[in-house]
N, C-alpha and C. Protein backbone atom coordinates (compact mmCIF):
# COMPACT_ATOMS: atom_id res chain seq x y z
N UNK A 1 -8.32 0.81 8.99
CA UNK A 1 -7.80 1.83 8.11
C UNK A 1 -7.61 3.12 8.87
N UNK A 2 -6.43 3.80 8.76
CA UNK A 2 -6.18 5.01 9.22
C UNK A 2 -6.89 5.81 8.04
N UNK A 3 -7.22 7.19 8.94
CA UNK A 3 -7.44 8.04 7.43
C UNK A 3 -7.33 9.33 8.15
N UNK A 4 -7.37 10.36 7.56
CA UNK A 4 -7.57 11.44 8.14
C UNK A 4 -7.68 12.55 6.92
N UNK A 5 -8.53 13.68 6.65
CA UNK A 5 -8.50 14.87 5.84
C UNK A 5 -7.27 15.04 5.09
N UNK A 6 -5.73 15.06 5.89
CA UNK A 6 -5.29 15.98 5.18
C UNK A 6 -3.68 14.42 5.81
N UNK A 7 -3.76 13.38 5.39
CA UNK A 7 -2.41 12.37 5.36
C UNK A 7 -3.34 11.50 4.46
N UNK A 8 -2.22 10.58 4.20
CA UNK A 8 -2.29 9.46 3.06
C UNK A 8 -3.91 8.12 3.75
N UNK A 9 -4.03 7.85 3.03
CA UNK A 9 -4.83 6.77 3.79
C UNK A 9 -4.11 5.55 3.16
N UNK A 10 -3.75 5.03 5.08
CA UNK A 10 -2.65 3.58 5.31
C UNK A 10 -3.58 2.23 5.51
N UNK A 11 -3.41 1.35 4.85
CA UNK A 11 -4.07 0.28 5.68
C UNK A 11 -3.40 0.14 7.38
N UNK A 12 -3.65 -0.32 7.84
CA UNK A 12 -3.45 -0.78 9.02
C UNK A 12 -2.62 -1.85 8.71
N UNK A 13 -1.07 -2.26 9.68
CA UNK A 13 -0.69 -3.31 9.24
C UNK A 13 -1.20 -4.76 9.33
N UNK A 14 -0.78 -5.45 7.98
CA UNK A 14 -1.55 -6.49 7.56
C UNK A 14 -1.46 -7.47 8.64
N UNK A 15 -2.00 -8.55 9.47
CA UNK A 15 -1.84 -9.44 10.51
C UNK A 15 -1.94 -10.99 10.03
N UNK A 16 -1.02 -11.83 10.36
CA UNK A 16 -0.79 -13.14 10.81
C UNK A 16 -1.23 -13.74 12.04
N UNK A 17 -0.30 -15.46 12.29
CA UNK A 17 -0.63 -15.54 12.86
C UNK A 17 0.67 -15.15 13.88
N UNK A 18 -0.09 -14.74 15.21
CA UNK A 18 1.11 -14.29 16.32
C UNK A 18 2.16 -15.03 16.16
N UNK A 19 3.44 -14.05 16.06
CA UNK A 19 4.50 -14.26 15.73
C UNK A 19 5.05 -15.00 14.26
N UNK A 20 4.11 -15.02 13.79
CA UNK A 20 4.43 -15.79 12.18
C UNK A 20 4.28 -14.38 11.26
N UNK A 21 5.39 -14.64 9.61
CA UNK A 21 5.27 -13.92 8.48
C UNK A 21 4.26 -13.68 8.49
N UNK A 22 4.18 -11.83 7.92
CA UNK A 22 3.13 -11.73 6.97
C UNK A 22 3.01 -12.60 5.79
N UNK A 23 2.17 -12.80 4.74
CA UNK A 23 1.76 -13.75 3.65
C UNK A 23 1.29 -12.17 2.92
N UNK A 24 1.56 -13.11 1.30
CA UNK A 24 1.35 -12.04 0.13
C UNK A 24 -0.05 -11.64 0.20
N UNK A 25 -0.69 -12.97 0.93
CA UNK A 25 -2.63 -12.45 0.61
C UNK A 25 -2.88 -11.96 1.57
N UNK A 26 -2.34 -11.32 2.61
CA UNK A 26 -2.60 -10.52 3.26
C UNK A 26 -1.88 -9.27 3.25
N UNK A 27 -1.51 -9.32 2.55
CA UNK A 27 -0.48 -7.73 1.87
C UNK A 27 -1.40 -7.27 0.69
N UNK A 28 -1.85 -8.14 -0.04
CA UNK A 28 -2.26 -8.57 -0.87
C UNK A 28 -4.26 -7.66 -1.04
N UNK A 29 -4.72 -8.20 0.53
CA UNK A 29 -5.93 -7.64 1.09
C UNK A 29 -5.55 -6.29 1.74
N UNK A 30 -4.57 -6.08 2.35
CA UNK A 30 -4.42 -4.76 3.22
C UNK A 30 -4.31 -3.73 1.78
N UNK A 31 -3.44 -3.83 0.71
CA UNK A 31 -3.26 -3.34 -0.23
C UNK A 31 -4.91 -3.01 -1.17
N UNK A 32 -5.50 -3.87 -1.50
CA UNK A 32 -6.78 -3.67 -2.04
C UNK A 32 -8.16 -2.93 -1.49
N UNK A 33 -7.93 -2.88 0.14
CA UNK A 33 -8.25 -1.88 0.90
C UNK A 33 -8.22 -0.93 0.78
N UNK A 34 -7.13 -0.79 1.18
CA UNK A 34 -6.11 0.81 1.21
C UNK A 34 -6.63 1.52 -0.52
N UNK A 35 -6.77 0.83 -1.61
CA UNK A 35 -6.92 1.15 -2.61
C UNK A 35 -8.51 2.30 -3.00
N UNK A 36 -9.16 1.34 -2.35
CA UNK A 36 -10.50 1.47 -2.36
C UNK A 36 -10.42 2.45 -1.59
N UNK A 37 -10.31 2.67 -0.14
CA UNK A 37 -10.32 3.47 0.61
C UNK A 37 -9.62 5.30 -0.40
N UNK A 38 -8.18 4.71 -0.72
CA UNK A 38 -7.54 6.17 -1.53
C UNK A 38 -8.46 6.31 -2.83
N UNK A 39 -9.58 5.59 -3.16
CA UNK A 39 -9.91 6.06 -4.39
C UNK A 39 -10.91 7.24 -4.13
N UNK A 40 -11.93 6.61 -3.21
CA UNK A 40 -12.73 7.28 -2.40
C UNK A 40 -12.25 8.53 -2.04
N UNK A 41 -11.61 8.75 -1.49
CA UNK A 41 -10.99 9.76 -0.55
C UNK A 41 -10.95 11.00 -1.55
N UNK A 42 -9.74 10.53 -2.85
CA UNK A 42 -9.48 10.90 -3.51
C UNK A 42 -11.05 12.25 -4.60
N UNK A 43 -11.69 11.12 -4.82
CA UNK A 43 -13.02 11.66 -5.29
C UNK A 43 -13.76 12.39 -4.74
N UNK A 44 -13.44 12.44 -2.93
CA UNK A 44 -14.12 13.69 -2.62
C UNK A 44 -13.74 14.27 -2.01
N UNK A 45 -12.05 14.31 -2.17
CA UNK A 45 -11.42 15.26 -2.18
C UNK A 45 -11.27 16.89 -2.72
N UNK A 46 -11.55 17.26 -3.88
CA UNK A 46 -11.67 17.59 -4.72
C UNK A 46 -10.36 18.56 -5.07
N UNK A 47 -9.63 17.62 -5.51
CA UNK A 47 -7.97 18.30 -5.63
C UNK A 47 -7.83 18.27 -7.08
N UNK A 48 -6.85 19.26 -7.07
CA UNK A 48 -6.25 19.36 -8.92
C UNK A 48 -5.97 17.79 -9.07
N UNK A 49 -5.99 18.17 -10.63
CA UNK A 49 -5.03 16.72 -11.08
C UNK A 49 -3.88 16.28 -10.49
N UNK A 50 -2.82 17.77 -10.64
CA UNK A 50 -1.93 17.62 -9.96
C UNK A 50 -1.60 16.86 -8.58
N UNK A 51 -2.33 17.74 -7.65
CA UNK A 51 -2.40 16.60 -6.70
C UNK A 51 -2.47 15.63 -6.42
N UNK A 52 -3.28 15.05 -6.70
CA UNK A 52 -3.85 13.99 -6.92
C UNK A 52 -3.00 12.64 -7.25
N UNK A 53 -2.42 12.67 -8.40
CA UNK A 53 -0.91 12.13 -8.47
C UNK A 53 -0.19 12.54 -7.54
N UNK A 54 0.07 13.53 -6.60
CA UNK A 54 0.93 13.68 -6.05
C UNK A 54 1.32 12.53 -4.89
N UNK A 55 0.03 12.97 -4.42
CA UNK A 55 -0.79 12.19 -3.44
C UNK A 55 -0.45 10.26 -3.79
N UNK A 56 -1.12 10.18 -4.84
CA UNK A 56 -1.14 8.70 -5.06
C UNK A 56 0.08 8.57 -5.48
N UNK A 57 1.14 8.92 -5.95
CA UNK A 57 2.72 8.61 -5.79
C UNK A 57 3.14 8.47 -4.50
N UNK A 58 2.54 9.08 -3.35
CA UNK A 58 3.39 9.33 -2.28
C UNK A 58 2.50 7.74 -1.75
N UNK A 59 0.97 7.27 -1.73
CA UNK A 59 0.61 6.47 -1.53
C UNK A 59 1.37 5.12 -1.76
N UNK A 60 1.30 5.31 -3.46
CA UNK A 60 2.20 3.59 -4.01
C UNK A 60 3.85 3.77 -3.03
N UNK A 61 3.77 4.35 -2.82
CA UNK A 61 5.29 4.44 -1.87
C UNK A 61 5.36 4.10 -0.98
N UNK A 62 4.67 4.11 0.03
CA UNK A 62 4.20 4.13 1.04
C UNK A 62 3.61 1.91 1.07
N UNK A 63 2.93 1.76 -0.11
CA UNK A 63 2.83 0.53 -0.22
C UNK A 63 4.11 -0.33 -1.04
N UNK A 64 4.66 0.19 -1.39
CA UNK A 64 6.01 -0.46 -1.96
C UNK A 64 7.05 -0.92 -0.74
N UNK A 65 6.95 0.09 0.05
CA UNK A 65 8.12 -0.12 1.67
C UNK A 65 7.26 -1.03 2.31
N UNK A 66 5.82 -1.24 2.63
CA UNK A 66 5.34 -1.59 3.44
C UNK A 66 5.60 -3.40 3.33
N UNK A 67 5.36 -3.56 1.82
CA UNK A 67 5.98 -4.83 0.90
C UNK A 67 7.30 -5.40 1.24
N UNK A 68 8.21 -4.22 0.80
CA UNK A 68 9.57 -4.70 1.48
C UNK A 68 9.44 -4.92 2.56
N UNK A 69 9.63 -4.17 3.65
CA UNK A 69 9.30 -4.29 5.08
C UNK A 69 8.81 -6.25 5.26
N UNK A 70 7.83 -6.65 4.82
CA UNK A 70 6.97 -7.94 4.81
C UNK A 70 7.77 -9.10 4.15
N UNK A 71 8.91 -8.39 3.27
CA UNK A 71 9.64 -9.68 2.71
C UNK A 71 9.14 -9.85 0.85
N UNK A 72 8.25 -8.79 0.54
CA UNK A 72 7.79 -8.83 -1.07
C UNK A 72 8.32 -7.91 -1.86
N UNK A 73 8.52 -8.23 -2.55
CA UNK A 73 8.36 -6.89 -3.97
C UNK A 73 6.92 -6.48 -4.71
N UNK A 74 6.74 -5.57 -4.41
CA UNK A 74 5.84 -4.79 -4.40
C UNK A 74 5.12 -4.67 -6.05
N UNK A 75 6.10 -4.98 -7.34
CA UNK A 75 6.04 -5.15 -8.43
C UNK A 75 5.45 -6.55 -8.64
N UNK A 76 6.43 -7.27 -8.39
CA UNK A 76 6.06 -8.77 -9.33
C UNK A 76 5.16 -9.95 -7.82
N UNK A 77 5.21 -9.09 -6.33
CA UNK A 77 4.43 -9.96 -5.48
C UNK A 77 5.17 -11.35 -4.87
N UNK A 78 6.77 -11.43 -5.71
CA UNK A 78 7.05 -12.30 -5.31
C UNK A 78 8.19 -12.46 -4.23
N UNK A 79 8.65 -12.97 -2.82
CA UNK A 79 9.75 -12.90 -2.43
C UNK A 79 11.16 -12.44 -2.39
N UNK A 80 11.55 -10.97 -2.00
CA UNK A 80 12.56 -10.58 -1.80
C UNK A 80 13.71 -11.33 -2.55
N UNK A 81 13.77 -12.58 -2.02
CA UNK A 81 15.06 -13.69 -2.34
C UNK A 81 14.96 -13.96 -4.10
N UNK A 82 13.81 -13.82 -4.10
CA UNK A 82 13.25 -14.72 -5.53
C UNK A 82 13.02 -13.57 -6.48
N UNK A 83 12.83 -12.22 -6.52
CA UNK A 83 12.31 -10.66 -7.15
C UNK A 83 13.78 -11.52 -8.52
N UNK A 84 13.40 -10.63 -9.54
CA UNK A 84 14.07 -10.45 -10.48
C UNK A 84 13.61 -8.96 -11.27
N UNK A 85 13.01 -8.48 -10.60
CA UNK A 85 12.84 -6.49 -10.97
C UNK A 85 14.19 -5.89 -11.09
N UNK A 86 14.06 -5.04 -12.23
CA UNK A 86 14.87 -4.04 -11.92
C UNK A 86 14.64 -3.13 -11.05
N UNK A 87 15.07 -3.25 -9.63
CA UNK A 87 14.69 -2.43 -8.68
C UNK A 87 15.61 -1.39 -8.10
């Protein structure tokens, strides 16, 4: 996990096996990380509300590309090819 005071906290990208797809359960784990980690952060942080959302909008964003990027949709978890989101 990256983290730092004052940027988003990123998981680290999710790993396979060398040279093979990422997989959803490992998007899946890097994501539930990263969660835990921004909740934390978040709590002792001690930022307005405002922020705070700000922050965790700019986060889910940040995990929405990371999804694409991997070949998922970030909504329904399922394959790019296969998504039926209004995206």
């Amino acid at each position: 996990m990256r983290t730092t005071t004052n940027k988003l906290a990123l998981p680290a990208e999710p790993t396979s096996a060398p040279g093979g797809p990422v997989g959803i359960f490992e998007l899946l784990r890097a994501y539930n990380s990263s969660l835990e980690t921004m909740r934390l952060w978040l709590d002792a942080a001690g930022l307005s509300e405002v922020e705070r959302i700000g922050i965790a909008d700019a986060w889910q964003g940040e995990m929405r590309e990371m999804f694409r990027a991997s070949g998922y949709c970030f909504s329904c978890n399922r394959t790019l090819s296969r998504c039926r989101c209004a995206d």
